[in-house]
Structures are given as C-alpha cells and as structure tokens.
PDB file of N, CA and C in Angstrom:
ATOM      1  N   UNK A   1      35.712  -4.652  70.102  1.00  0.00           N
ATOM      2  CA  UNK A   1      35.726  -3.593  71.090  1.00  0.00           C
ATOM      3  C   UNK A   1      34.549  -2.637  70.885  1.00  0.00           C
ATOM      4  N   UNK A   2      34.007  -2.281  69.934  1.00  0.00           N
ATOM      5  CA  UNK A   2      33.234  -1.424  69.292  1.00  0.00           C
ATOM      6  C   UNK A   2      32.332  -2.251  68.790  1.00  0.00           C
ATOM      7  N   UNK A   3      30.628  -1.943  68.524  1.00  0.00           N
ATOM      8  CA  UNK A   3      29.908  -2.762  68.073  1.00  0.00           C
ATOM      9  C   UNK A   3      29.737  -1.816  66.855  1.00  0.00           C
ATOM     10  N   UNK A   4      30.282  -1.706  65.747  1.00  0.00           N
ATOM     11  CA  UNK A   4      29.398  -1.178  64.821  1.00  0.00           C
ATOM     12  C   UNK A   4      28.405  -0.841  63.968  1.00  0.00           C
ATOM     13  N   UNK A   5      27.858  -2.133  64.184  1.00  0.00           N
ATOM     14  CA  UNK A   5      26.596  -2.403  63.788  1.00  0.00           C
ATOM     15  C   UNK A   5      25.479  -1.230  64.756  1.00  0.00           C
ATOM     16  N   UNK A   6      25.412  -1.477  66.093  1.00  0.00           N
ATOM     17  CA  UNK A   6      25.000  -0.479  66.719  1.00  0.00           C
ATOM     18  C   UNK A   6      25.050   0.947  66.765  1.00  0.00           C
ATOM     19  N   UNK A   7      26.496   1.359  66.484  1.00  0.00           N
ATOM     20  CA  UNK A   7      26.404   2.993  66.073  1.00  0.00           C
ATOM     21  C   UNK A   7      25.775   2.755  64.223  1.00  0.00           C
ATOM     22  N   UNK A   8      26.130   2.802  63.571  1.00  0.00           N
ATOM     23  CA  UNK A   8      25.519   2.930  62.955  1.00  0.00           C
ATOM     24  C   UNK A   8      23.968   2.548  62.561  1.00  0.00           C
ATOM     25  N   UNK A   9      23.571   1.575  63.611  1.00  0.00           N
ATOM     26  CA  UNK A   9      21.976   1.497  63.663  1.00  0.00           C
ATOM     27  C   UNK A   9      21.223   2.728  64.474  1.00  0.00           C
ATOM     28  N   UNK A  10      22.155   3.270  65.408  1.00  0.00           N
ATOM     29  CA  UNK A  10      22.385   4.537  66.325  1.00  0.00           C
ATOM     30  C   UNK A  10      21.916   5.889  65.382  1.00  0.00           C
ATOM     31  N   UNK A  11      23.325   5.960  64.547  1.00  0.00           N
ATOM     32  CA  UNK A  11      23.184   7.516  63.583  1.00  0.00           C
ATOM     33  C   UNK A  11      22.061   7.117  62.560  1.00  0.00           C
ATOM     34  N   UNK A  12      21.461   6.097  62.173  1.00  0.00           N
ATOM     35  CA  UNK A  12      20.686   5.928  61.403  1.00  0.00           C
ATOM     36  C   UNK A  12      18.913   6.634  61.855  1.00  0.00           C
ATOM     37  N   UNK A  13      18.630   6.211  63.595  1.00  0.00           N
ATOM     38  CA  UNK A  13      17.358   6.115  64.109  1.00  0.00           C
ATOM     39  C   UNK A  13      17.511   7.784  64.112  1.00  0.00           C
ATOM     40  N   UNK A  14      18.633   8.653  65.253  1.00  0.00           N
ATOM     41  CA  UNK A  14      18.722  10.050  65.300  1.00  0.00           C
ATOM     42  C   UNK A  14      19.236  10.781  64.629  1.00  0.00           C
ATOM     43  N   UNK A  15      19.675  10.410  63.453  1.00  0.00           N
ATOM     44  CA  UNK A  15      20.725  11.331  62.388  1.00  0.00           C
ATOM     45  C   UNK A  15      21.544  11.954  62.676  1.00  0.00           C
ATOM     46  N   UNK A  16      22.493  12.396  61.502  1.00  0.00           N
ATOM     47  CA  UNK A  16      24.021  12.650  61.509  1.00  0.00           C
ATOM     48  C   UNK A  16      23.882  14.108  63.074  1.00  0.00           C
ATOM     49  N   UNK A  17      23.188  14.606  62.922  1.00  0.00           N
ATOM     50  CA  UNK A  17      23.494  15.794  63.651  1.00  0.00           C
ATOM     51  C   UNK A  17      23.244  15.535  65.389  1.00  0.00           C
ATOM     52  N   UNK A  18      21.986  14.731  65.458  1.00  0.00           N
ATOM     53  CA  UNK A  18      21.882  14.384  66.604  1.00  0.00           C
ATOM     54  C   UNK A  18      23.000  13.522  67.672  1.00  0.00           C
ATOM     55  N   UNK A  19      23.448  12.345  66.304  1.00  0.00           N
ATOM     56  CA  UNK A  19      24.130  11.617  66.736  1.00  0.00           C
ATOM     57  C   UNK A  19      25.460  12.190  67.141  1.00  0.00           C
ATOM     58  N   UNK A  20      26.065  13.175  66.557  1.00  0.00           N
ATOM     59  CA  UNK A  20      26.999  13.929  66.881  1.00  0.00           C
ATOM     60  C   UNK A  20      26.680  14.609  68.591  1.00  0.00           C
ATOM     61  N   UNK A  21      25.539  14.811  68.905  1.00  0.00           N
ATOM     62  CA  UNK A  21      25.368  15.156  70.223  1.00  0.00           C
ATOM     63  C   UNK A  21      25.088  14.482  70.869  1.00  0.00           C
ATOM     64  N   UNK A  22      24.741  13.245  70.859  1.00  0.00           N
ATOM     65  CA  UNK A  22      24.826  12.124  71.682  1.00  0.00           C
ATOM     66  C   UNK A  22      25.856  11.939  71.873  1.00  0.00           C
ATOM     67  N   UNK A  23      27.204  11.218  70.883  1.00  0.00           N
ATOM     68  CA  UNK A  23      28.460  11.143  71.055  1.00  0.00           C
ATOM     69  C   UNK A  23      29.183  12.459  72.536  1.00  0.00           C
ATOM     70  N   UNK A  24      28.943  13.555  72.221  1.00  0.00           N
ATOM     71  CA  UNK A  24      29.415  14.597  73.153  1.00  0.00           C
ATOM     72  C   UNK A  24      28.991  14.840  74.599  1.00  0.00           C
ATOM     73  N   UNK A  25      27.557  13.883  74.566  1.00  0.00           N
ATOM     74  CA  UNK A  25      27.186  13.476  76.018  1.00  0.00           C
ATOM     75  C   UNK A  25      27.533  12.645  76.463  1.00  0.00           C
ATOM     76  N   UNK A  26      27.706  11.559  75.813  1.00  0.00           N
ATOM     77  CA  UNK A  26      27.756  10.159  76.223  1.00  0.00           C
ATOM     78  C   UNK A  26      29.431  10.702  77.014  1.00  0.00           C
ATOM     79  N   UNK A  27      30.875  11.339  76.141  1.00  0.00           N
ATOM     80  CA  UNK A  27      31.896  11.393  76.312  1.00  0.00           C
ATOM     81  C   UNK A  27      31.662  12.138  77.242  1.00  0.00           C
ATOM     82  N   UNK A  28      31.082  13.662  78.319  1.00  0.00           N
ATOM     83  CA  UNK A  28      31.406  14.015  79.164  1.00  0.00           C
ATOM     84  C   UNK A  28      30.607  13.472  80.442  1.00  0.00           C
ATOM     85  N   UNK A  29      29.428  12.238  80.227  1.00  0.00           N
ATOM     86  CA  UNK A  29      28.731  11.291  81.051  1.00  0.00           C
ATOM     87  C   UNK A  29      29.597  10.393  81.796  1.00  0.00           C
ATOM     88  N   UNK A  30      30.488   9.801  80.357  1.00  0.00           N
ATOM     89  CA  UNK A  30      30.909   8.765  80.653  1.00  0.00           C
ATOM     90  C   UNK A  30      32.616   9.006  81.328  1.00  0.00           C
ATOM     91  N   UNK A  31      33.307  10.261  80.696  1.00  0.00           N
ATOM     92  CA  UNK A  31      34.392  10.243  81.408  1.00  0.00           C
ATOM     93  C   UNK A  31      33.812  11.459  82.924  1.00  0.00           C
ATOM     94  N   UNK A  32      33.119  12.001  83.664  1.00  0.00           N
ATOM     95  CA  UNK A  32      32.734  12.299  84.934  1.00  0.00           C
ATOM     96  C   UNK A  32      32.585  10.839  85.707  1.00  0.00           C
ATOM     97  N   UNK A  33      31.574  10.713  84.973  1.00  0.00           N
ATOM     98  CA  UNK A  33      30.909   9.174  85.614  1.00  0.00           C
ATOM     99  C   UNK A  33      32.436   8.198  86.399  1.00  0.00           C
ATOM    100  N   UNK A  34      33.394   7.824  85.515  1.00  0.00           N
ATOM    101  CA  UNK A  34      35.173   7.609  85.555  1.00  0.00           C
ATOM    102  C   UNK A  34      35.428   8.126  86.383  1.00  0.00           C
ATOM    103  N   UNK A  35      35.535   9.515  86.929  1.00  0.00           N
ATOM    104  CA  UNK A  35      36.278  10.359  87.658  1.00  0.00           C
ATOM    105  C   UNK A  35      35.270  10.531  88.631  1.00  0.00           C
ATOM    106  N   UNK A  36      34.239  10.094  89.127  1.00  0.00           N
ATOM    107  CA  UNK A  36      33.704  10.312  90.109  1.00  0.00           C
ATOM    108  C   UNK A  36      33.797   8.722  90.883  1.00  0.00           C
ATOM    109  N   UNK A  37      33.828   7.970  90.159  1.00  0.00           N
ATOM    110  CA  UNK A  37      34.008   6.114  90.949  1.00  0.00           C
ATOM    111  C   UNK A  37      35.128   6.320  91.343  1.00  0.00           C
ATOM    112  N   UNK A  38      35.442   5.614  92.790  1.00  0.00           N
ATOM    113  CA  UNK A  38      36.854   5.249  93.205  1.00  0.00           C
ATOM    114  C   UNK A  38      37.406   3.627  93.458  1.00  0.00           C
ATOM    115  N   UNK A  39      38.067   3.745  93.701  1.00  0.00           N
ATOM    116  CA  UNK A  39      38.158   1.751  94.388  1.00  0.00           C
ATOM    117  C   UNK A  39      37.887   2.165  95.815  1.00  0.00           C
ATOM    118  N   UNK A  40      37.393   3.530  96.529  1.00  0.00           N
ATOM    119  CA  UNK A  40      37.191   3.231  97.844  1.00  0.00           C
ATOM    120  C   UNK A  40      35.784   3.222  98.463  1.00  0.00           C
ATOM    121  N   UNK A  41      35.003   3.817  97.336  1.00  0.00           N
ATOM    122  CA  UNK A  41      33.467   3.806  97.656  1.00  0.00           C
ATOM    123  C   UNK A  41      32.625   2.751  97.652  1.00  0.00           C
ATOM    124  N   UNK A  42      31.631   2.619  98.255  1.00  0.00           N
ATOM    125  CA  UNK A  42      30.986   1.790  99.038  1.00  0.00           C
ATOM    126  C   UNK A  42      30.705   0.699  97.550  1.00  0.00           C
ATOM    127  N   UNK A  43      29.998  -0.646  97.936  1.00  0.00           N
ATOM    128  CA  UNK A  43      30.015  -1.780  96.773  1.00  0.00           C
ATOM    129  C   UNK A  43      28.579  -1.555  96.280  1.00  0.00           C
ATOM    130  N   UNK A  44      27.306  -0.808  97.120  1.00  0.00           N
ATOM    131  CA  UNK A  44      26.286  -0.353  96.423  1.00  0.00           C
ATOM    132  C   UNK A  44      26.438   1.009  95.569  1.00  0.00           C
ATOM    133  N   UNK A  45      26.950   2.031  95.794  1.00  0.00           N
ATOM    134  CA  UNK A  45      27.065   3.161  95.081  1.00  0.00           C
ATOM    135  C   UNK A  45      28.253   2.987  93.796  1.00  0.00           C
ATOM    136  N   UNK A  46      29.102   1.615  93.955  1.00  0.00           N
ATOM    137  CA  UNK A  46      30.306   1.171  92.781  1.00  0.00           C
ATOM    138  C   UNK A  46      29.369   0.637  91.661  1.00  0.00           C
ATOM    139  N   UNK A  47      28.207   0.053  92.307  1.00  0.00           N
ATOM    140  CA  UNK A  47      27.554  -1.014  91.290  1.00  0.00           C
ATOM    141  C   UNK A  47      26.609  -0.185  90.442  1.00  0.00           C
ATOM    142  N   UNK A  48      26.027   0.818  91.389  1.00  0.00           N
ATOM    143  CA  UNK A  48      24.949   1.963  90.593  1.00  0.00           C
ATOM    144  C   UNK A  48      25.607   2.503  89.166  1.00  0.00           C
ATOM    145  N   UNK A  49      26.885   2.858  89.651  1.00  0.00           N
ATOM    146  CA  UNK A  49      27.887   3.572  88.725  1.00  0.00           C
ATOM    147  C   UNK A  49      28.845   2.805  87.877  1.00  0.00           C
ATOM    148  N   UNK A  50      28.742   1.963  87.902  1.00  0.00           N
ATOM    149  CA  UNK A  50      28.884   0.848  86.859  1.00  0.00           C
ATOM    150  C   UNK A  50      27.822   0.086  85.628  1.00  0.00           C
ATOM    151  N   UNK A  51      27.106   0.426  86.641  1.00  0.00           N
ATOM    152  CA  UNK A  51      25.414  -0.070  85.695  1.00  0.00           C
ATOM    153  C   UNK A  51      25.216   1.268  84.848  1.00  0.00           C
ATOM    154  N   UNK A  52      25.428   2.439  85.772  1.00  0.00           N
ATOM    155  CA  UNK A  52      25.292   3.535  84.624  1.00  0.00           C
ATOM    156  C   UNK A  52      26.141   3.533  83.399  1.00  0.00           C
ATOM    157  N   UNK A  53      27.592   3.331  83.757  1.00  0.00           N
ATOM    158  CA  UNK A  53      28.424   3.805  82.695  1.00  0.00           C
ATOM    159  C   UNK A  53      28.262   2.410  81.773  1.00  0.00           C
ATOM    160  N   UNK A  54      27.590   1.081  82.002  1.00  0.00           N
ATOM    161  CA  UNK A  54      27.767  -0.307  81.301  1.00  0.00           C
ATOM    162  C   UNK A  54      26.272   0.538  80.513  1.00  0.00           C
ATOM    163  N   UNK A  55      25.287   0.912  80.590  1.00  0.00           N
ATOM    164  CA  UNK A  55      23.748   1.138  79.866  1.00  0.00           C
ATOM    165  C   UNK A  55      24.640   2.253  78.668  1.00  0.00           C
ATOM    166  N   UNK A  56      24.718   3.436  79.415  1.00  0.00           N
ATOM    167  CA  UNK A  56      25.579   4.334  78.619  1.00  0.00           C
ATOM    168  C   UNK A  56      26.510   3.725  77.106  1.00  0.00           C
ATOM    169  N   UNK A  57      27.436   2.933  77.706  1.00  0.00           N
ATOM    170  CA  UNK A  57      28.659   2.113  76.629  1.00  0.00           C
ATOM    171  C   UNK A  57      27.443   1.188  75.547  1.00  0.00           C
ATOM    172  N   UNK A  58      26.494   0.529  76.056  1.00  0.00           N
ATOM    173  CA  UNK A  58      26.008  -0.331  75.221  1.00  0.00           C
ATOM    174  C   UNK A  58      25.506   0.708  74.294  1.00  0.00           C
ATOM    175  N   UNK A  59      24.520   1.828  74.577  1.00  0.00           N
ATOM    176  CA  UNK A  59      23.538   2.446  73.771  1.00  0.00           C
ATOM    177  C   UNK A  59      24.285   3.114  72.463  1.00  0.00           C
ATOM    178  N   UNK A  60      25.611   3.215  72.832  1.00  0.00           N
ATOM    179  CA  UNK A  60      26.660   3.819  71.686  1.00  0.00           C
ATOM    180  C   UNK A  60      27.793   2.709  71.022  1.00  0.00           C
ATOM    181  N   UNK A  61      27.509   1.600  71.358  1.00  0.00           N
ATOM    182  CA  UNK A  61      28.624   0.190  70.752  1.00  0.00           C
ATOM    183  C   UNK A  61      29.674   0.205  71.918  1.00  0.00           C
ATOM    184  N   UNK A  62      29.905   0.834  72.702  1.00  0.00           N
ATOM    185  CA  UNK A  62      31.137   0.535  73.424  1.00  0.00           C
ATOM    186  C   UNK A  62      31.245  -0.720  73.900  1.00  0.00           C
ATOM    187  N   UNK A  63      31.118  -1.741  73.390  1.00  0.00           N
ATOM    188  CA  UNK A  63      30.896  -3.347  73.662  1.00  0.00           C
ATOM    189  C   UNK A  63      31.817  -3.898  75.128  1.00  0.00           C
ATOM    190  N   UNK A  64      33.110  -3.336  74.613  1.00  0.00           N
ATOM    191  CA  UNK A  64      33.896  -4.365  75.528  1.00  0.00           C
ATOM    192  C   UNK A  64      33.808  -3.264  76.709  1.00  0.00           C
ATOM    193  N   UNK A  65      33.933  -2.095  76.702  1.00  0.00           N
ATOM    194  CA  UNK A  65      33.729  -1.446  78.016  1.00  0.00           C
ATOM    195  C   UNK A  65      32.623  -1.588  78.578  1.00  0.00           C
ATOM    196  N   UNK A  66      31.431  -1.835  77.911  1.00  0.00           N
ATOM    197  CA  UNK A  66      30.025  -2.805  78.444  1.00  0.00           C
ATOM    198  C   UNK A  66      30.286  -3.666  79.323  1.00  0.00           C
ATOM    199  N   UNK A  67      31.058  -4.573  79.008  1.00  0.00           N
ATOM    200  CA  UNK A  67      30.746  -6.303  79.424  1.00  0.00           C
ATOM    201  C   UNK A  67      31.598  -6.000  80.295  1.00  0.00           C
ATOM    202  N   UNK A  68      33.271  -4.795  80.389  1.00  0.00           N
ATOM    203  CA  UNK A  68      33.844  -4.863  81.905  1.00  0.00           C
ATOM    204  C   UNK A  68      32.806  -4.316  82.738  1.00  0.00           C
ATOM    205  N   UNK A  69      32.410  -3.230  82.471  1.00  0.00           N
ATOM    206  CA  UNK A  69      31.461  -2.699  83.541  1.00  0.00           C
ATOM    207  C   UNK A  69      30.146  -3.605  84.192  1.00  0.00           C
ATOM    208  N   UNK A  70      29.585  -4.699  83.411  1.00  0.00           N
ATOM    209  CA  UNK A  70      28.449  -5.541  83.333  1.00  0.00           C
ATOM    210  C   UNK A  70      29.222  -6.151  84.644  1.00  0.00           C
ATOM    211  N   UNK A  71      30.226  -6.817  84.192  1.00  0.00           N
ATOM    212  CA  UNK A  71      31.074  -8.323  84.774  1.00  0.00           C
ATOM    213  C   UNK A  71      31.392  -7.394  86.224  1.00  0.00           C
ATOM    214  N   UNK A  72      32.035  -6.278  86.049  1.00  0.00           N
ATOM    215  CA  UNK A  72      32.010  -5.927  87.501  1.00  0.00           C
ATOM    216  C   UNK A  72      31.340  -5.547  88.614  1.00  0.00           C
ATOM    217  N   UNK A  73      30.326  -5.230  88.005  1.00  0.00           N
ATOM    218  CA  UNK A  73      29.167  -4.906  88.508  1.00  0.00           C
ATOM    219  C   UNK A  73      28.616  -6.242  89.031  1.00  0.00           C
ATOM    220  N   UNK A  74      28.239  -7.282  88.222  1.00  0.00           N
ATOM    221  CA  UNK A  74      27.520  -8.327  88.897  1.00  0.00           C
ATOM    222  C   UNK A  74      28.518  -9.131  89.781  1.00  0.00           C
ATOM    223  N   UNK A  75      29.687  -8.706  89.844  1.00  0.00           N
ATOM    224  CA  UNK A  75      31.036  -9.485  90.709  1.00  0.00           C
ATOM    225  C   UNK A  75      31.504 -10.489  90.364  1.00  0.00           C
ATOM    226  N   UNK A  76      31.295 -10.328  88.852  1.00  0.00           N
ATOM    227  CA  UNK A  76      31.856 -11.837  87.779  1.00  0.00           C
ATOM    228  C   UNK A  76      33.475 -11.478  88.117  1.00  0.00           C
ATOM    229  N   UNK A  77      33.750 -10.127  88.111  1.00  0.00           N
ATOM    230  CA  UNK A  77      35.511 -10.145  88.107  1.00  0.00           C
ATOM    231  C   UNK A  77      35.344  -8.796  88.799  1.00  0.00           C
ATOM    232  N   UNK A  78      36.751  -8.446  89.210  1.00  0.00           N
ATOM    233  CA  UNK A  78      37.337  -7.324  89.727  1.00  0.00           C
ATOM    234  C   UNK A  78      38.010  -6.441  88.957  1.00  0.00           C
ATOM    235  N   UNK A  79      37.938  -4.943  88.809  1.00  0.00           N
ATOM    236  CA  UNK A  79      38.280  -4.261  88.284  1.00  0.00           C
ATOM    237  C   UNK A  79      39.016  -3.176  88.843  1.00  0.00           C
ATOM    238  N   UNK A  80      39.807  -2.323  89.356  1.00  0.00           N
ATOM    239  CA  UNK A  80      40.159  -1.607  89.794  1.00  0.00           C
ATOM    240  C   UNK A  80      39.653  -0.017  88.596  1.00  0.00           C
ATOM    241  N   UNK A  81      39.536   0.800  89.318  1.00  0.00           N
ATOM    242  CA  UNK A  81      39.091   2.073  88.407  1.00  0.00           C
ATOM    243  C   UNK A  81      40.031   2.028  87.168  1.00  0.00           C
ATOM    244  N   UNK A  82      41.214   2.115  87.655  1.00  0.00           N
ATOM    245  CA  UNK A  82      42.101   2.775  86.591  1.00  0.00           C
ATOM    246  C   UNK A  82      42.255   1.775  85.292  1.00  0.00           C
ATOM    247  N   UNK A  83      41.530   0.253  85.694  1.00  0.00           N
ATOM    248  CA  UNK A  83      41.444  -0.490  84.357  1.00  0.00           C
ATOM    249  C   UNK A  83      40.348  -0.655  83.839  1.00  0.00           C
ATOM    250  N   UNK A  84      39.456   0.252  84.278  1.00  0.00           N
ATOM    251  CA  UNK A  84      37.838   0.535  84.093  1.00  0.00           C
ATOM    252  C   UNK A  84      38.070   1.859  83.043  1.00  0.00           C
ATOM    253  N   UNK A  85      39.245   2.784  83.494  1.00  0.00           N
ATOM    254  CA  UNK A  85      39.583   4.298  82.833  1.00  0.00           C
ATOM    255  C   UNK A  85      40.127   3.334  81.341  1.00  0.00           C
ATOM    256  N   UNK A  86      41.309   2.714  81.777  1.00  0.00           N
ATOM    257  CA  UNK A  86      42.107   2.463  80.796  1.00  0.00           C
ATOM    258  C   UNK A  86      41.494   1.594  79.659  1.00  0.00           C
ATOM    259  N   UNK A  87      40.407   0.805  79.730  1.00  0.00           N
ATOM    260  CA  UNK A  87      39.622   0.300  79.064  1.00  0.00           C
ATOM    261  C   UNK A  87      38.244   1.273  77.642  1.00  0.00           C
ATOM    262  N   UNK A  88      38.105   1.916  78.970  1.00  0.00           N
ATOM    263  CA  UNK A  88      37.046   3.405  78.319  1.00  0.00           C
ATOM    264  C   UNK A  88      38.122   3.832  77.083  1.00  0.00           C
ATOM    265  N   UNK A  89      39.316   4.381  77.875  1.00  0.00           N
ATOM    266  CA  UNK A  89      40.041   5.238  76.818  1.00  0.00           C
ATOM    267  C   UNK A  89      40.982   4.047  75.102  1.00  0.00           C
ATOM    268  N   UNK A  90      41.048   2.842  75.665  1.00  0.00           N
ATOM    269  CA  UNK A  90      41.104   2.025  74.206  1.00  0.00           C
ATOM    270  C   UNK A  90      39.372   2.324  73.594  1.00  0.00           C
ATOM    271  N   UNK A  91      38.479   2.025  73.855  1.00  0.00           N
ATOM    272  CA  UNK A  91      37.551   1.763  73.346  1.00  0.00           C
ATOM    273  C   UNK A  91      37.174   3.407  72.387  1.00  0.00           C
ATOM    274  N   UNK A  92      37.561   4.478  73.178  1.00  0.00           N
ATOM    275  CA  UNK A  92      37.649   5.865  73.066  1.00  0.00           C
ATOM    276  C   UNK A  92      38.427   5.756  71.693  1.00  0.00           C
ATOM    277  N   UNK A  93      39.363   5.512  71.739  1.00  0.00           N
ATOM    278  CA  UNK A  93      40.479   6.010  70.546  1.00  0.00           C
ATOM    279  C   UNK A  93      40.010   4.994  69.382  1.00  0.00           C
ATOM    280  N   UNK A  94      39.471   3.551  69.628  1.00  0.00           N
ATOM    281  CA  UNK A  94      39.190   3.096  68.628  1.00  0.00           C
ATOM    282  C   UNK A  94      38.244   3.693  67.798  1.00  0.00           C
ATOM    283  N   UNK A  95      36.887   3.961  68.639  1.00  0.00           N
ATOM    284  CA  UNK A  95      36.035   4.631  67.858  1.00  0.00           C
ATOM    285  C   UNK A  95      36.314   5.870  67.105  1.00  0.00           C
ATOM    286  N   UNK A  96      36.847   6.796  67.713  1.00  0.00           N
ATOM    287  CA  UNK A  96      37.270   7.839  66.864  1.00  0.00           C
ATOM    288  C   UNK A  96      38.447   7.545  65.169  1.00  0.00           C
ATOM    289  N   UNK A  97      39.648   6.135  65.462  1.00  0.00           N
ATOM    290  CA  UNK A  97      40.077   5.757  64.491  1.00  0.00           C
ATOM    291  C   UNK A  97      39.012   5.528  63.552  1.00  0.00           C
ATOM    292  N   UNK A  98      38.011   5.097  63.784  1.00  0.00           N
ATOM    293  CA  UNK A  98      37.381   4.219  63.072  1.00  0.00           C
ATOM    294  C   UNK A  98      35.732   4.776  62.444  1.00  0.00           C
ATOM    295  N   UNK A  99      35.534   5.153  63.345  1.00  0.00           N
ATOM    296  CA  UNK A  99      34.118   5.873  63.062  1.00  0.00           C
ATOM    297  C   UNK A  99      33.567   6.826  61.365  1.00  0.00           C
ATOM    298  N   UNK A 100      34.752   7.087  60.655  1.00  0.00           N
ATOM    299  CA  UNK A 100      34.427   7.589  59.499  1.00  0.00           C
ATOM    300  C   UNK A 100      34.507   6.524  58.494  1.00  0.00           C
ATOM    301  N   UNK A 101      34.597   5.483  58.719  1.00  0.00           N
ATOM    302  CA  UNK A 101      34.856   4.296  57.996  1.00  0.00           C
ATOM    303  C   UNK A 101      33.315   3.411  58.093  1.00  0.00           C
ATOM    304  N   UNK A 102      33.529   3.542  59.630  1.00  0.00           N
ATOM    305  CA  UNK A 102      32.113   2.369  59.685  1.00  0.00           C
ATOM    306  C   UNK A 102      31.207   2.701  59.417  1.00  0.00           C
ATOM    307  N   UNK A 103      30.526   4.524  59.436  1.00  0.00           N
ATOM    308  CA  UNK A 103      29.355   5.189  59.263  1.00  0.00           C
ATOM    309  C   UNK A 103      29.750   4.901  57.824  1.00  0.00           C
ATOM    310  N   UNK A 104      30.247   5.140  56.893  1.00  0.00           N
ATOM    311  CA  UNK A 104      30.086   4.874  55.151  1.00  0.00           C
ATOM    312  C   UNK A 104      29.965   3.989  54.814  1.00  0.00           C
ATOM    313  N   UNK A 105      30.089   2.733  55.608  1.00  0.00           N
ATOM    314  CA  UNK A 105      29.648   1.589  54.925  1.00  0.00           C
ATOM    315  C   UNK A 105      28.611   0.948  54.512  1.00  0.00           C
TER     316      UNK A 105
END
C-alpha cells in the first residue's frame, strides 16, 4: 500500500523538517483535491484530477492509491469517489501506523 522505499528516499533528498511539510501539503492537496471530484463531473476535468491526485500519491509512496487513481484515469477500471476517498484514507492511516518505523530503518 505504501512504498517505503520512496518516503524514505523522499525524507532523505529534503530532510526531516522539510519532509514534514511536504507530508502537510500533500494531506491538505490531496484530501481538497477528494472533496472537490464528484462522480458527476465531466470525464475530462475527472481525469485532470485524478492525474493530479495519482502524481501527488506517487511522489510520497502512496502506491496503491497511485495505481487506483492511474487505472481510473486511463479507464482501466471504474471507481466511484467514495472508493477513491476510502482508499486515500487506508493508505492515510497506514502511513501514519507505520511511518516511525520505516524512517529508522
């Protein structure tokens, strides 16, 4: 779900402090970004905003919320928002479980 290799290749390039403010953008980017997509808006302005929030997820490990947003975007599969939300927010809680573990390793 999480690439760890990537955040921590992440906090390594911008350091502990930066990376802490990336994390705090990426989270109010990425949950607006959520709350501004609907399932009723048009299939060019769904795909813009899918490509955003899929670039976003990769640059911080969010792997599997990547590849839904990728896959829906290119119309590999269908997603409805709320399993686009509900996906973000596993990937959300993992990292935070986990994140003081993987940065020490």
């Amino acid at each position: 779900m999480i690439n760890w290799n990537r955040v921590r290749e992440l906090r390594y390039e911008i350091g502990p402090e930066a990376f802490e403010e990336v994390i705090d953008l990426f989270l109010e980017e990425v949950e607006t970004g959520i709350d501004d997509m609907s399932d009723g808006m048009g299939v060019s302005e769904r795909r813009e905003q899918l490509h955003f929030l899929a670039g976003s997820a990769l640059n911080l490990g969010f792997a599997a919320f990547a590849e839904l947003c990728q896959a829906v975007e290119r119309g590999q599969r269908t997603a409805q928002t709320e399993e686009i939300r509900t996906c973000y927010a596993r990937s959300r809680a993992e990292f935070f479980a986990n994140i003081g573990k993987a940065i020490a390793a």
